[in-house]
C-alpha atoms as a PDB file:
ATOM      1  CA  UNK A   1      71.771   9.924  46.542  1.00  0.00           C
ATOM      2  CA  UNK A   2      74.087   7.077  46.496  1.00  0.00           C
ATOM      3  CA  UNK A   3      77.188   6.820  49.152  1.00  0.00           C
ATOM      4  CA  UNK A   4      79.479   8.116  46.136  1.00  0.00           C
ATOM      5  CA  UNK A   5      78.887  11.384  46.000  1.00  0.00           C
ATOM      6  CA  UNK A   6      81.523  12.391  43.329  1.00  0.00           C
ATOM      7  CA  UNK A   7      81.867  10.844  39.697  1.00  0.00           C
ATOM      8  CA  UNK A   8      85.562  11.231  38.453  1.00  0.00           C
ATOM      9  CA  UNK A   9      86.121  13.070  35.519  1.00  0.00           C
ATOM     10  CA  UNK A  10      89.654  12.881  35.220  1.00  0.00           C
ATOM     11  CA  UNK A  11      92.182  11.264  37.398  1.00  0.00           C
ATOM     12  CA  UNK A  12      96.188  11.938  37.064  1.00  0.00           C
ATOM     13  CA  UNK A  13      98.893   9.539  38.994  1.00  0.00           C
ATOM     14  CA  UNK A  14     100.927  12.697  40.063  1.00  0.00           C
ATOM     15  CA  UNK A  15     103.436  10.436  42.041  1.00  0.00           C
ATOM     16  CA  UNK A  16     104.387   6.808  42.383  1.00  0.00           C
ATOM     17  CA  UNK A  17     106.737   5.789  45.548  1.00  0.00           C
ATOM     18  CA  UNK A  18     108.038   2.558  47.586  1.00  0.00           C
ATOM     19  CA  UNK A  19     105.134   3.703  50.149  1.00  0.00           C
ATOM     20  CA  UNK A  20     102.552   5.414  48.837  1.00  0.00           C
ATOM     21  CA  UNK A  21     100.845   6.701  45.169  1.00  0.00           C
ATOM     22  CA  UNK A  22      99.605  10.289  44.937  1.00  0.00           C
ATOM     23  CA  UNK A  23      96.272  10.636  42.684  1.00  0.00           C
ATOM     24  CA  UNK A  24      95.107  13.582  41.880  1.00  0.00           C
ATOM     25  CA  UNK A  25      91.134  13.285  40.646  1.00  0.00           C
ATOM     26  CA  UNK A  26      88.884  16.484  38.866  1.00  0.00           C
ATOM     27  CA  UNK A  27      85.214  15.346  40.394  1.00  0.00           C
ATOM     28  CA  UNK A  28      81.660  16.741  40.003  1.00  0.00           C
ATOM     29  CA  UNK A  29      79.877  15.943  43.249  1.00  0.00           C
ATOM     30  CA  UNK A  30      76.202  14.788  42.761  1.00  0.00           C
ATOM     31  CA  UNK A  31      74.882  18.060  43.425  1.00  0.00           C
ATOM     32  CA  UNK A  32      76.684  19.374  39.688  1.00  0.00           C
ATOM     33  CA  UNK A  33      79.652  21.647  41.865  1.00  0.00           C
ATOM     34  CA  UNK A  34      83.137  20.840  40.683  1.00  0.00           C
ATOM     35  CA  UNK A  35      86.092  19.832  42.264  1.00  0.00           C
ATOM     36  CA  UNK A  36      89.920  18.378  43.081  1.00  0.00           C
ATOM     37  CA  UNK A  37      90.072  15.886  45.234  1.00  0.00           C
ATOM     38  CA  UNK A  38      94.324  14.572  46.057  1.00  0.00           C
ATOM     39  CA  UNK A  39      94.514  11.223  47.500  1.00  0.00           C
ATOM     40  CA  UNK A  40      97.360   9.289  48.754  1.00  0.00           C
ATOM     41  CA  UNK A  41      96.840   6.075  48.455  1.00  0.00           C
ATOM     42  CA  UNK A  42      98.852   3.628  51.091  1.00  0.00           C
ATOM     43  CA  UNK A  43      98.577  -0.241  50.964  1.00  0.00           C
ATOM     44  CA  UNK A  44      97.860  -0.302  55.140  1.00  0.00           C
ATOM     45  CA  UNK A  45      99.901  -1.470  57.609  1.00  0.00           C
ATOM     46  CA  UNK A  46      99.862  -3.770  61.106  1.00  0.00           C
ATOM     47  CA  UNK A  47     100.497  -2.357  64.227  1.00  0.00           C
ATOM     48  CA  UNK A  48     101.075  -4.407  67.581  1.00  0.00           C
ATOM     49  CA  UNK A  49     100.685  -3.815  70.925  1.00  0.00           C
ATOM     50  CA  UNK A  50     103.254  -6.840  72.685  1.00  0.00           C
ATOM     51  CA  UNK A  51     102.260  -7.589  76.261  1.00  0.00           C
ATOM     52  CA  UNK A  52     104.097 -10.111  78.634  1.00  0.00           C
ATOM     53  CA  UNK A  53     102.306 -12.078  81.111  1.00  0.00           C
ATOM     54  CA  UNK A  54     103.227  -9.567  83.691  1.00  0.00           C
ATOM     55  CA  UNK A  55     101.844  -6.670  82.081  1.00  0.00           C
ATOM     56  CA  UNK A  56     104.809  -4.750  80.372  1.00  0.00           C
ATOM     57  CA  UNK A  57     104.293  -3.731  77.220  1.00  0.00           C
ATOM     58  CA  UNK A  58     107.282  -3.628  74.285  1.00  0.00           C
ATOM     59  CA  UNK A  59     107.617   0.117  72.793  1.00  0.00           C
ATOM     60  CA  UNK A  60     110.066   1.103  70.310  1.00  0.00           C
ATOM     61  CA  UNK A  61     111.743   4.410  69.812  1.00  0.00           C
ATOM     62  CA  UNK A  62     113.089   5.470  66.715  1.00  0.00           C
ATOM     63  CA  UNK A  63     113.972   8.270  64.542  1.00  0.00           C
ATOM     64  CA  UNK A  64     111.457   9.151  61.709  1.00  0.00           C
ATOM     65  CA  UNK A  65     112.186  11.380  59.227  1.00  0.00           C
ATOM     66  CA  UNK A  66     109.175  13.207  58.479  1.00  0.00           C
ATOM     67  CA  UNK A  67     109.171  15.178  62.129  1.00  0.00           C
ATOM     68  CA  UNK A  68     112.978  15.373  61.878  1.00  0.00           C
ATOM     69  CA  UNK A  69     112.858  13.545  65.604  1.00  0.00           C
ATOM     70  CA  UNK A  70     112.735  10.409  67.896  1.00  0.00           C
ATOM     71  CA  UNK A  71     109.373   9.425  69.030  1.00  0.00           C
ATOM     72  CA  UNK A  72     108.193   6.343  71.037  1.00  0.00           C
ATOM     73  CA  UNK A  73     105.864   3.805  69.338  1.00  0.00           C
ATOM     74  CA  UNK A  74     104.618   0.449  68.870  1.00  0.00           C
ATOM     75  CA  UNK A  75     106.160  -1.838  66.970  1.00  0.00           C
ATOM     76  CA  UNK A  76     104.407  -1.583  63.184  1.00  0.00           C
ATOM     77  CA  UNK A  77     105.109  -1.587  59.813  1.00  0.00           C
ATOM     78  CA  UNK A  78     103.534  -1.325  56.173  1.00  0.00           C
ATOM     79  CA  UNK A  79     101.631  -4.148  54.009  1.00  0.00           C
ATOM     80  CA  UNK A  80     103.351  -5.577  50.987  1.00  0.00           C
ATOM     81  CA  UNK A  81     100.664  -5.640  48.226  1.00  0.00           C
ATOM     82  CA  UNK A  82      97.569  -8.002  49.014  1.00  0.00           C
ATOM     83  CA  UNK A  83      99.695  -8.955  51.952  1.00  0.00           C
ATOM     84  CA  UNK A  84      97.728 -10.330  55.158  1.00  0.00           C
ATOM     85  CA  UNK A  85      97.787  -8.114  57.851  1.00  0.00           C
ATOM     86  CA  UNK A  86      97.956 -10.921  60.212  1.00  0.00           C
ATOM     87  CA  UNK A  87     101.085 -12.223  58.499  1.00  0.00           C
ATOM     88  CA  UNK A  88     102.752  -8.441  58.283  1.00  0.00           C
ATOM     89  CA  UNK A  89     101.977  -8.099  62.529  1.00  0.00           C
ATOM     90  CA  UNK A  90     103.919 -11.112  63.057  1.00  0.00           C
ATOM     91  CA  UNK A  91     106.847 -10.187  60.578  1.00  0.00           C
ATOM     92  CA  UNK A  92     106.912  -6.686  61.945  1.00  0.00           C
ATOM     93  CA  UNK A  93     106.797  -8.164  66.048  1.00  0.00           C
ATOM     94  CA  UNK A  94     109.975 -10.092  65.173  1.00  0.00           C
ATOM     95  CA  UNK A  95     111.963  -8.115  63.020  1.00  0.00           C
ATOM     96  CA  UNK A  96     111.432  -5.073  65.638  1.00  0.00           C
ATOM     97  CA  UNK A  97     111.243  -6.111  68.844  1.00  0.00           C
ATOM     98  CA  UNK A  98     112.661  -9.576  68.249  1.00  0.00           C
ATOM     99  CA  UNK A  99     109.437 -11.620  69.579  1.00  0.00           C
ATOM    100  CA  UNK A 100     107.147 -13.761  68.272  1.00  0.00           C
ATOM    101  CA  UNK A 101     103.856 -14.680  69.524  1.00  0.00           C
ATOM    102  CA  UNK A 102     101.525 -17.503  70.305  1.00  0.00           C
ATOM    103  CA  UNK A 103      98.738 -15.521  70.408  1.00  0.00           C
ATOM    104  CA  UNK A 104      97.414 -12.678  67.977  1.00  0.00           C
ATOM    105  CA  UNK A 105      94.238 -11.034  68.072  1.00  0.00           C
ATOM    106  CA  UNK A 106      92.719  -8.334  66.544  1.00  0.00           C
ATOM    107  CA  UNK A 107      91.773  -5.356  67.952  1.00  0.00           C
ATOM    108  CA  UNK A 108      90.793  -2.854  65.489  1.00  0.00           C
ATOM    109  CA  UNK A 109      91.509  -1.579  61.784  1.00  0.00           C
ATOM    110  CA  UNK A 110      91.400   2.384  61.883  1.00  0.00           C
ATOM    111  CA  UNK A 111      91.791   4.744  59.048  1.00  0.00           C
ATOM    112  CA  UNK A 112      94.597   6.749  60.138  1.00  0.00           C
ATOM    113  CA  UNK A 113      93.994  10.128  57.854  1.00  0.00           C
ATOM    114  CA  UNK A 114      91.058   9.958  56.014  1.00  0.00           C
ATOM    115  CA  UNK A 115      90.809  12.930  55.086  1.00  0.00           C
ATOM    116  CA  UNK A 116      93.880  12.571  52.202  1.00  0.00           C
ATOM    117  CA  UNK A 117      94.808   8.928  52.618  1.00  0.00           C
ATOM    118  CA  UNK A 118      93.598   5.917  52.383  1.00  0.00           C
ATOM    119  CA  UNK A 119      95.847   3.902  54.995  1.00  0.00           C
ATOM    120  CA  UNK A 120      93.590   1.372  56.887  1.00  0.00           C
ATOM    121  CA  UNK A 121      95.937   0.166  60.017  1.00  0.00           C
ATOM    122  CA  UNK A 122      95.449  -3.057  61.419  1.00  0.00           C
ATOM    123  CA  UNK A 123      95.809  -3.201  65.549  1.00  0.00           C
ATOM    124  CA  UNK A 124      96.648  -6.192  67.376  1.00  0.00           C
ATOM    125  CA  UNK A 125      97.281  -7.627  70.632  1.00  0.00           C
ATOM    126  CA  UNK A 126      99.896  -9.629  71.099  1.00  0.00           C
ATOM    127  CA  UNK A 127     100.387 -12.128  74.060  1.00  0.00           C
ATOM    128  CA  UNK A 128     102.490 -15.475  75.330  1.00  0.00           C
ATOM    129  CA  UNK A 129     105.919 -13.585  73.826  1.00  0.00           C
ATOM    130  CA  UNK A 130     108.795 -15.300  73.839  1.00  0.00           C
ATOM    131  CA  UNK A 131     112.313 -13.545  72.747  1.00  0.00           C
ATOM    132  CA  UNK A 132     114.403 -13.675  70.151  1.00  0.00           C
ATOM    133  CA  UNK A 133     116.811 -11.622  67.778  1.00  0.00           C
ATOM    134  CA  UNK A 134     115.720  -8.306  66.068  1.00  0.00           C
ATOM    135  CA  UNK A 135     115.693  -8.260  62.443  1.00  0.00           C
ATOM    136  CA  UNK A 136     115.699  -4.857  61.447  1.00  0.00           C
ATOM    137  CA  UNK A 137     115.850  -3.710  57.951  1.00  0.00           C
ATOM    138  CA  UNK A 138     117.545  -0.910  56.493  1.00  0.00           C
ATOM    139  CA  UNK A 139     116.489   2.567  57.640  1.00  0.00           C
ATOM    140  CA  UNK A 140     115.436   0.397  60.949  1.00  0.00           C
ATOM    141  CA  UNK A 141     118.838   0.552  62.534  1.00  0.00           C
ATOM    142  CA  UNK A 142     117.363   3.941  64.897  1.00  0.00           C
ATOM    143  CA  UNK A 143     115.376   1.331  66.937  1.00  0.00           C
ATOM    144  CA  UNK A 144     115.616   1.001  70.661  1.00  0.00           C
ATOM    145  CA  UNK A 145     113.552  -1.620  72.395  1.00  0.00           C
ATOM    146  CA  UNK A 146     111.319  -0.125  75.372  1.00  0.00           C
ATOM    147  CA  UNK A 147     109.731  -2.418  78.424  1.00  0.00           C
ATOM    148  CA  UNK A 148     107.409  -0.504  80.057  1.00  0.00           C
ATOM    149  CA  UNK A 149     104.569  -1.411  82.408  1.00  0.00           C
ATOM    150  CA  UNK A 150     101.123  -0.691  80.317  1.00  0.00           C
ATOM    151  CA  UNK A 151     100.170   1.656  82.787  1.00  0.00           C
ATOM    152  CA  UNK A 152     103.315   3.446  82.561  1.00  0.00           C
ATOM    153  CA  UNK A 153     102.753   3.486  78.649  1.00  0.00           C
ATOM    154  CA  UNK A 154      99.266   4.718  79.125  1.00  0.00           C
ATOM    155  CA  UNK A 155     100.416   7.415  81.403  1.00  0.00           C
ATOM    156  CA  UNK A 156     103.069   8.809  78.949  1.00  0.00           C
ATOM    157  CA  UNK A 157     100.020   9.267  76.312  1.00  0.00           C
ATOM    158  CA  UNK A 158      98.405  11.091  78.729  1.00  0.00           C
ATOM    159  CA  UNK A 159     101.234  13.156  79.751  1.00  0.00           C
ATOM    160  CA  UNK A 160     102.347  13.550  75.755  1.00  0.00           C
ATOM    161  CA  UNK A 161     105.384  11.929  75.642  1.00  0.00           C
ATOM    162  CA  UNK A 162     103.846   9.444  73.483  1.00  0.00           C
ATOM    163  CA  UNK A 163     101.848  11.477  70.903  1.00  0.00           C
ATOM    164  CA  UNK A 164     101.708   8.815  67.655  1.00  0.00           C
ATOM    165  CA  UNK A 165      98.167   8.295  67.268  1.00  0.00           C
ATOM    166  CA  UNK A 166      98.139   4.888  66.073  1.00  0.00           C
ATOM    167  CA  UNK A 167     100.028   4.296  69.576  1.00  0.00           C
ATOM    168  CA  UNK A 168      97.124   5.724  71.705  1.00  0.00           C
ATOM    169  CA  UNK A 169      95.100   4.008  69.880  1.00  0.00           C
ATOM    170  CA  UNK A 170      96.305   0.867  70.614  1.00  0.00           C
ATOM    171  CA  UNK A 171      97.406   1.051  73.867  1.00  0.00           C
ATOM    172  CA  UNK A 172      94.239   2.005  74.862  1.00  0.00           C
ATOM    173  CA  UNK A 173      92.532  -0.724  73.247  1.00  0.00           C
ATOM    174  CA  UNK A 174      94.874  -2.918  74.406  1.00  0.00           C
ATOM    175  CA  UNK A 175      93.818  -1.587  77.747  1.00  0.00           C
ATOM    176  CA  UNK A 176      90.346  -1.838  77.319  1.00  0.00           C
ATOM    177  CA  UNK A 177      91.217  -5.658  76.416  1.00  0.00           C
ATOM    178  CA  UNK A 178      92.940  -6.410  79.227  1.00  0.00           C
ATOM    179  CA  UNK A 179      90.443  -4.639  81.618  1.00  0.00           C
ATOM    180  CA  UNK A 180      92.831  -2.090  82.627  1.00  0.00           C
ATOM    181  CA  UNK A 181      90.448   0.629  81.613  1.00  0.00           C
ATOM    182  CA  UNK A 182      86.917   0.218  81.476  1.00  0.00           C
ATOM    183  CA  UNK A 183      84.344   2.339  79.089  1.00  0.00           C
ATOM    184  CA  UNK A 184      81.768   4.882  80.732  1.00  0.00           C
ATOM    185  CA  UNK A 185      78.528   3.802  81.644  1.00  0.00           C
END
């Protein structure tokens, strides 16, 4: 049985946004049972985790619609089509936090829901920041700029007030980097 399990039988574009495309595919899985699979397809995004030489750590906090509240986050933001991820992490650094960086490196790419979505986000850690102006777009204005020391961040995932999971993810990798943390056994 090949990896593909399901051959589509009839696919339907049931809605086309700015940030995502809702497909809606009939399937019969390999074993003859019919089905409906509903994907949202998202181009990916870059998320950064910006540490200063001292150990602080840039957050943002912002509103976001979807939960109707403020929550406290990295600094990330959606690909463009076919857009590097590399090149989106150091747009999104600068137009959020207002830093730039000398020195990107990748983390991690995780999917964030794959269960419905197909959103691959693209972790990195950035070091040797220097300042500069925010560039925020439209819909950005919400954003407040957070210096925190990483273990502070790290505490407030444990504690919940940071519950964003691409957040936790990265901080902790970050973490794991630095040599803040270190893995079991």
């Amino acid at each position: 049985m090949s990896h593909n399990h399901f051959d589509v039988t009839r696919r339907e574009v049931v809605f086309r946004g700015r940030v995502f495309t809702i497909i809606r595919d009939e399937v019969r899985h390999a074993r003859g049972y019919e089905s409906v699979r509903e994907v949202v397809e998202h181009h990916g995004g870059a998320v950064i985790v910006p540490v200063f030489d001292n150990g602080d750590v840039l957050l943002i906090r912002q509103f976001r619609y979807p939960v109707q509240g403020e929550i406290i986050e990295l600094p990330a933001g959606k690909l463009a089509e076919d857009e590097d991820p590399l090149a989106c992490a150091r747009r999104e650094l600068e137009e959020e936090t207002g830093c730039r960086s000398a020195n990107l490196q990748k983390l991690t790419a995780m999917l964030s829901t794959p269960g419905f979505c197909s959103e691959v986000l693209h972790i990195y850690l950035a070091r040797e920041l220097t300042d500069g102006e925010q560039k925020l777009e439209e819909g950005e204005e919400s954003i407040t700029v957070l210096r925190v020391p990483l273990s502070e961040a790290l505490a407030m995932c444990r504690d919940g007030r940071i519950h964003d999971g691409k957040t936790v993810t990265g901080l902790m990798l970050a973490a794991l980097e630095m040599g803040v943390l270190r893995m079991a056994g």
